[in-house]
Protein backbone atom coordinates (compact mmCIF):
# COMPACT_ATOMS: atom_id res chain seq x y z
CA UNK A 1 0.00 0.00 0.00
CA UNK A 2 2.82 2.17 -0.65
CA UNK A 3 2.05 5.35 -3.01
CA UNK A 4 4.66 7.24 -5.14
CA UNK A 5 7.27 8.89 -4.06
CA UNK A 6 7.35 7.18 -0.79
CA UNK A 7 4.36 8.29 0.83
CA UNK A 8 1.97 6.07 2.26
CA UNK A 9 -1.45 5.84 0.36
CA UNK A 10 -4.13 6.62 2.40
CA UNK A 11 -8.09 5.83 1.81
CA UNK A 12 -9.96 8.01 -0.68
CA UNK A 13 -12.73 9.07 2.06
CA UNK A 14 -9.88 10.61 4.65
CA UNK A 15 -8.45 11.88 0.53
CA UNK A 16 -12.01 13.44 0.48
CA UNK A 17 -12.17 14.39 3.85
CA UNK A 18 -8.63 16.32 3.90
CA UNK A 19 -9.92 18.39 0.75
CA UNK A 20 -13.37 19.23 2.64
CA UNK A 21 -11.20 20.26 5.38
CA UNK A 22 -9.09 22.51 2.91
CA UNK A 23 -11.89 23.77 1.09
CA UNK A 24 -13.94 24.64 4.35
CA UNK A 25 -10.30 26.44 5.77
CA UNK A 26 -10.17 28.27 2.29
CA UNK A 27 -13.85 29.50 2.50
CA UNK A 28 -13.67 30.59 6.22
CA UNK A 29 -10.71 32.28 4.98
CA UNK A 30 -12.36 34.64 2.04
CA UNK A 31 -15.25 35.35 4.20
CA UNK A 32 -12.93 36.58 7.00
CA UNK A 33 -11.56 39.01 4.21
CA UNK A 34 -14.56 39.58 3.16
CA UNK A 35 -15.87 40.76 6.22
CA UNK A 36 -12.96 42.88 6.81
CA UNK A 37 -13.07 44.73 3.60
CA UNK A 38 -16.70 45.13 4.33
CA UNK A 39 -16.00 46.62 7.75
CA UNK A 40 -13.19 49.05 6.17
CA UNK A 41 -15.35 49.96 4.21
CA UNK A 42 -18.07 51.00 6.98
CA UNK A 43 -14.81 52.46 8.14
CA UNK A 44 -14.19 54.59 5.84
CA UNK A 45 -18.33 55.83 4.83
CA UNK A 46 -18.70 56.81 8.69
CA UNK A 47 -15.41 59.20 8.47
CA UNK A 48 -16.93 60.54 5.14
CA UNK A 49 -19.96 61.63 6.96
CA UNK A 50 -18.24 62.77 10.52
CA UNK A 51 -16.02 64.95 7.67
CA UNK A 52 -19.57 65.89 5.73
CA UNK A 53 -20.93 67.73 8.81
CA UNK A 54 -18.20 69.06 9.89
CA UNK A 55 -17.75 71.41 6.86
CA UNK A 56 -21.22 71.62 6.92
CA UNK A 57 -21.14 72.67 10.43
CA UNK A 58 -18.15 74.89 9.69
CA UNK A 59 -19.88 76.31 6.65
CA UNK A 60 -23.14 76.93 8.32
CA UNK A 61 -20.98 78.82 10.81
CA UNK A 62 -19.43 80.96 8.25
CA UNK A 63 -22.62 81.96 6.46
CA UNK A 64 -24.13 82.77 9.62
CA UNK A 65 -21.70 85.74 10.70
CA UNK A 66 -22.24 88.66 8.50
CA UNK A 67 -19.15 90.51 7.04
CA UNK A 68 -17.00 92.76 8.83
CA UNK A 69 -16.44 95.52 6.44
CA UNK A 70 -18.89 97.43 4.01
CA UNK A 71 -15.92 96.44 1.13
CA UNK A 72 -16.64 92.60 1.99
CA UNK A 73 -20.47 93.22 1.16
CA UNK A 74 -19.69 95.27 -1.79
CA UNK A 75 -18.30 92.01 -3.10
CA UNK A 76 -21.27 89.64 -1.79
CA UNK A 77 -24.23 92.11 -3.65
CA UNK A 78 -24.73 91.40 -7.04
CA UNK A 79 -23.64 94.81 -9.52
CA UNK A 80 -26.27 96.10 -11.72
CA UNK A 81 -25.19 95.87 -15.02
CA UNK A 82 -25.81 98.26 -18.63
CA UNK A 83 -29.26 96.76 -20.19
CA UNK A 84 -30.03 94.75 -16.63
CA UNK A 85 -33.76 94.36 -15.97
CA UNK A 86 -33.85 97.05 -12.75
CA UNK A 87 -36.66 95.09 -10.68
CA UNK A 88 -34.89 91.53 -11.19
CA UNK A 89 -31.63 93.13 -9.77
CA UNK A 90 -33.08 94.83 -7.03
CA UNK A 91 -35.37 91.14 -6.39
CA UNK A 92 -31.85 89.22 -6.68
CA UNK A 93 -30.07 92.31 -4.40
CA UNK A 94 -32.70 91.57 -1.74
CA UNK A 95 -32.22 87.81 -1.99
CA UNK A 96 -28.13 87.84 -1.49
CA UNK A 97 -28.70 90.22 1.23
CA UNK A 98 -31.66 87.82 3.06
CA UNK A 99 -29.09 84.67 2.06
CA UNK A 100 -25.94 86.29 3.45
CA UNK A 101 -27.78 87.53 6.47
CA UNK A 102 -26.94 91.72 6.07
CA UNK A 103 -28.35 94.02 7.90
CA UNK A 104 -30.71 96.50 5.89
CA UNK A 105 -28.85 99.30 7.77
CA UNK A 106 -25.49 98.69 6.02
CA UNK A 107 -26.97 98.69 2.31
CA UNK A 108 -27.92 102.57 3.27
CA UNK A 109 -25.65 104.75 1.82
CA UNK A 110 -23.10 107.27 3.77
């Protein structure tokens, strides 16, 4: 009962048996990796969002101060231009002053 190369030849069901075992060790195996990538992945979504509301956050706080400087809402106003429709720029002035949060008092002129 000798087999080749000087092994000894063993019966086809513990044959059958050792390549269950294998295949069972290699399946455990890829859904262990599996798993892991899956978790990484989770990983990686939940830092996306934590980053997500932070500049939301920090964006929400920067949009909620109002400028400083009458120059800085010079440049936040929209400019009425040659040939410009004069009630749809003073309806879009109104709205970029309501969005950017500007008090009526500083649109008055000096």
């Amino acid at each position: 009962m000798s087999g080749t190369d000087g092994e000894i030849a063993e019966p086809e069901a513990v044959r059958v048996l050792r390549l269950r075992l294998a295949l069972a060790r290699e399946e455990r195996e890829r859904d262990r990796e599996r798993d892991e990538r899956a978790r990484m992945a989770k990983e990686r979504d939940w830092e996306i969002q934590q980053q997500r509301a932070a500049m939301q956050a920090a964006n929400q706080n920067t949009t909620g101060t109002r400028p400083a400087a009458k120059a800085e809402i010079h440049n936040l106003l929209p400019k009425m231009t040659e040939g410009e429709d004069t009630l749809e720029f003073f309806q879009t002035f109104e709205r970029a002053s309501l969005l950017n949060k500007i008090d009526p008092s500083d649109n008055e002129s000096e």
